[in-house]
N, C-alpha and C. Protein backbone atom coordinates (compact mmCIF):
# COMPACT_ATOMS: atom_id res chain seq x y z
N UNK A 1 0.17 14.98 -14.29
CA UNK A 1 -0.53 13.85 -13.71
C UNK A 1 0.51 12.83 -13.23
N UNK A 2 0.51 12.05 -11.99
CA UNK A 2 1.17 11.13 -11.56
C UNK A 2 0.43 10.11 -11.07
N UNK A 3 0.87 8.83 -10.59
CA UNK A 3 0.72 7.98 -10.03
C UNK A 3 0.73 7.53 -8.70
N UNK A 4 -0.21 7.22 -8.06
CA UNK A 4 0.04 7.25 -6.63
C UNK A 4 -0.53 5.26 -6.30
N UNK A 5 -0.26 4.56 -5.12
CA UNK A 5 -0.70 3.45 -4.66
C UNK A 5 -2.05 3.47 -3.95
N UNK A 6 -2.44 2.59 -4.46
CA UNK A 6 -3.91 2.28 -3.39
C UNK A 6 -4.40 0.93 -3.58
N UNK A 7 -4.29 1.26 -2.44
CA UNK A 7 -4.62 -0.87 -1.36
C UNK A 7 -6.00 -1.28 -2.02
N UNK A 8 -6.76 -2.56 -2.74
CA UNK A 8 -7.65 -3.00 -2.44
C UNK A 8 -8.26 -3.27 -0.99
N UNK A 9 -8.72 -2.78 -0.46
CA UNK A 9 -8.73 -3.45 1.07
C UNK A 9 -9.53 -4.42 1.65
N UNK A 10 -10.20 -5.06 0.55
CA UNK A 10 -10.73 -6.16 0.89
C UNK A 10 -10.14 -7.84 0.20
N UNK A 11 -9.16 -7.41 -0.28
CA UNK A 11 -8.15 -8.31 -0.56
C UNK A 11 -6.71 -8.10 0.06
N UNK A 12 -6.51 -7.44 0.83
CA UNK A 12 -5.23 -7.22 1.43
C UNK A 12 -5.42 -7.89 2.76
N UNK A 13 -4.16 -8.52 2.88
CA UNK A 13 -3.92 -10.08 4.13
C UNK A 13 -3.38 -9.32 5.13
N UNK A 14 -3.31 -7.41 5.34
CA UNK A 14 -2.23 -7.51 6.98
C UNK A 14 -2.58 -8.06 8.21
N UNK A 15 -3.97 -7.84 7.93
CA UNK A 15 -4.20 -8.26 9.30
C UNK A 15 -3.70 -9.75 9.89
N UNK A 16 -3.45 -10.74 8.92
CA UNK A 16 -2.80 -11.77 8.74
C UNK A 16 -1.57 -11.73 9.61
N UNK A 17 -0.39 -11.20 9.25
CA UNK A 17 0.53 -10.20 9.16
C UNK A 17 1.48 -10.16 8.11
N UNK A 18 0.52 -10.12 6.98
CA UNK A 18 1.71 -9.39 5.99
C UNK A 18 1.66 -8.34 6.15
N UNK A 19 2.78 -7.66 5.81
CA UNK A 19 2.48 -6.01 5.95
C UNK A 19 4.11 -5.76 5.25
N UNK A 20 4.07 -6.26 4.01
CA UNK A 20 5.18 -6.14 3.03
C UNK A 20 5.87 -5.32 2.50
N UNK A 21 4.26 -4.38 1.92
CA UNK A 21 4.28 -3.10 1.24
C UNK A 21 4.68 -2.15 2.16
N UNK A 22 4.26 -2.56 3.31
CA UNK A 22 4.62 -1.26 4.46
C UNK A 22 6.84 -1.51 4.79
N UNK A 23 6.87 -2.09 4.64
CA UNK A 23 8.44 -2.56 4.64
C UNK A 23 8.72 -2.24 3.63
N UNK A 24 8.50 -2.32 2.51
CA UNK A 24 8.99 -1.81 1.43
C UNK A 24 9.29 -0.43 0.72
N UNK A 25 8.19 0.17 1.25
CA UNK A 25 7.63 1.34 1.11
C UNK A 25 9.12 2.44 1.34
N UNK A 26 9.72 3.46 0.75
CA UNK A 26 11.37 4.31 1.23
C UNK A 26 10.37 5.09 1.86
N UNK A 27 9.34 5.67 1.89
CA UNK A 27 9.28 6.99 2.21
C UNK A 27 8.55 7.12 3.58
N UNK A 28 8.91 7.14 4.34
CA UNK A 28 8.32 7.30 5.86
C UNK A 28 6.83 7.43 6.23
N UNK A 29 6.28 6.45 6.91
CA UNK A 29 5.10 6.74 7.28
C UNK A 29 4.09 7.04 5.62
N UNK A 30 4.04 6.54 4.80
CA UNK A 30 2.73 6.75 3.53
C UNK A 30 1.89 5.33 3.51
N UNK A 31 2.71 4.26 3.49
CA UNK A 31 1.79 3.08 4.16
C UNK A 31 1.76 2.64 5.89
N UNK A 32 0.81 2.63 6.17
CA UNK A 32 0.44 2.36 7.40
C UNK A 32 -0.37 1.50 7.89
N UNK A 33 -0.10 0.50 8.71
CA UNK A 33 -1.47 -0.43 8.93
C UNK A 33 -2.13 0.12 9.81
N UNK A 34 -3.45 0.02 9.48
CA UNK A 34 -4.60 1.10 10.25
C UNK A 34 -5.57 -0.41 10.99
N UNK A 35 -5.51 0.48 12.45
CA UNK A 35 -6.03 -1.04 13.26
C UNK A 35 -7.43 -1.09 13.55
N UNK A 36 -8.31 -0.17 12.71
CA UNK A 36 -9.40 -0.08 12.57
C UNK A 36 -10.03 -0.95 11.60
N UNK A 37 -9.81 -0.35 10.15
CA UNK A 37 -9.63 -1.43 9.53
C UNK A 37 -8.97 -2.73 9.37
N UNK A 38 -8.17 -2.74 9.70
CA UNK A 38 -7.14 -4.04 10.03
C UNK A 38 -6.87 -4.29 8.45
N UNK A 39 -5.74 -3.33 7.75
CA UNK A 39 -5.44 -3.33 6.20
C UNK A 39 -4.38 -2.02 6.30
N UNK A 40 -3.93 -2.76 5.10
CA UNK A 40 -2.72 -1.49 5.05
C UNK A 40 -3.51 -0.25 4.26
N UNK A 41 -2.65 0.71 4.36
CA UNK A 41 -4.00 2.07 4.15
C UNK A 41 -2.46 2.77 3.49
N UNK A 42 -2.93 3.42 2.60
CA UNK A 42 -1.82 4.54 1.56
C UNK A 42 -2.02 6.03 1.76
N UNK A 43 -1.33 6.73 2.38
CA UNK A 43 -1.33 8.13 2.59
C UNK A 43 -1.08 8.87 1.55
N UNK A 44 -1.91 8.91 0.05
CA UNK A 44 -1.77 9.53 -1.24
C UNK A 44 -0.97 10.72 -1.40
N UNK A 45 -1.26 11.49 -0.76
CA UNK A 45 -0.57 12.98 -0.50
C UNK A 45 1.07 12.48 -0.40
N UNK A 46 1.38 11.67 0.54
CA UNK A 46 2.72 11.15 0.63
C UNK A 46 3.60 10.49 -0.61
N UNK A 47 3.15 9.90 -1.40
CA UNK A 47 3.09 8.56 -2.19
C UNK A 47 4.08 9.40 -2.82
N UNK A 48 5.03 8.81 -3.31
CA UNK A 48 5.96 9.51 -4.51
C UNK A 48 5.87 8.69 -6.03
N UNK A 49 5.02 7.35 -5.90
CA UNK A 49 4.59 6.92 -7.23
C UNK A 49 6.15 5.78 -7.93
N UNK A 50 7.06 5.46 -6.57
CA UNK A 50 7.92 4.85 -6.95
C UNK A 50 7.39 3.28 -7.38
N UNK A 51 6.55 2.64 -6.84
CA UNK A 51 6.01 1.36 -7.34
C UNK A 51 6.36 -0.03 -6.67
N UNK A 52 7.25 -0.08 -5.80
CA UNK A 52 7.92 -0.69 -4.92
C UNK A 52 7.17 -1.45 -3.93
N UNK A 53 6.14 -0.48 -3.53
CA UNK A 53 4.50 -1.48 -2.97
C UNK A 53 4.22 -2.80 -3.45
N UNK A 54 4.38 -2.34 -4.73
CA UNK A 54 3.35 -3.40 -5.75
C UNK A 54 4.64 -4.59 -5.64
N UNK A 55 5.26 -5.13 -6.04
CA UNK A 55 5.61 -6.54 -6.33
C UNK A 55 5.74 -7.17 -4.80
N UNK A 56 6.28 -6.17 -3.93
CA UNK A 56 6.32 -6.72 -2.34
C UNK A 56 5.19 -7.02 -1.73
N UNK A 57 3.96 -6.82 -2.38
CA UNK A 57 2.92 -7.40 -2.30
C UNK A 57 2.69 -9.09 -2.64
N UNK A 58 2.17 -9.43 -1.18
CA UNK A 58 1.88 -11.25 -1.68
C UNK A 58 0.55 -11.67 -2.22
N UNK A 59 -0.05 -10.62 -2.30
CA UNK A 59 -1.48 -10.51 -2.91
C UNK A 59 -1.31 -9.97 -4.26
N UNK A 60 -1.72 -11.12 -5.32
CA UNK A 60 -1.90 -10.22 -6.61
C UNK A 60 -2.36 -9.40 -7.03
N UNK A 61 -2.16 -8.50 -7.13
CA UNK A 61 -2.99 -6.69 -8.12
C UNK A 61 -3.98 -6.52 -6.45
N UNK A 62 -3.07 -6.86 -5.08
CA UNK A 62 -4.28 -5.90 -4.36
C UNK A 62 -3.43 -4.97 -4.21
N UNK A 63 -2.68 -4.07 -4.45
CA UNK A 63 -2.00 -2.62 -4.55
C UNK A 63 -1.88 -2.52 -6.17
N UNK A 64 -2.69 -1.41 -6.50
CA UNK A 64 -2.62 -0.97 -8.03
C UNK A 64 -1.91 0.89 -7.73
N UNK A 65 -1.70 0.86 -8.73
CA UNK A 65 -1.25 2.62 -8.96
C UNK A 65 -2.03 3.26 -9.83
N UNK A 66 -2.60 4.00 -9.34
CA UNK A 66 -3.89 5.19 -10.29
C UNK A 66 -2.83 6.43 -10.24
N UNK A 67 -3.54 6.78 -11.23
CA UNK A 67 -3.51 8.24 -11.77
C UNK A 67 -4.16 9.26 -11.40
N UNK A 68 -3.40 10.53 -10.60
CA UNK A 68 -4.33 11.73 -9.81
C UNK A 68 -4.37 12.97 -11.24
């Protein structure tokens, strides 16, 4: 079992333009701002569960890490 990121997305500001987590993020393309939603969106399959999302976040606890 591991840990992967996932956005609240109704508390997440990108559309604002933060988009923190997506800068932060090492691994190419797993966060993405999706311009549909207008929110950053986590490509789970990608996620390596490093955690690095989360504090570069300016929103408190809106990126948590679950367990697959």
């Amino acid at each position: 079992m591991y840990a992967v990121a996932r956005v609240t997305e109704a508390e997440c500001t990108a559309e604002k333009g933060c988009r923190l987590c997506i800068a932060a993020c090492p691994e190419p393309n797993t966060i993405n701002y999706d311009f549909n939603k207008k929110v950053a969106v986590v490509h789970e399959q990608r996620c390596k569960g490093c955690e690095l999302c989360v504090p570069a976040c300016q929103v408190q606890k809106c990126i948590s890490m679950i367990h697959l």
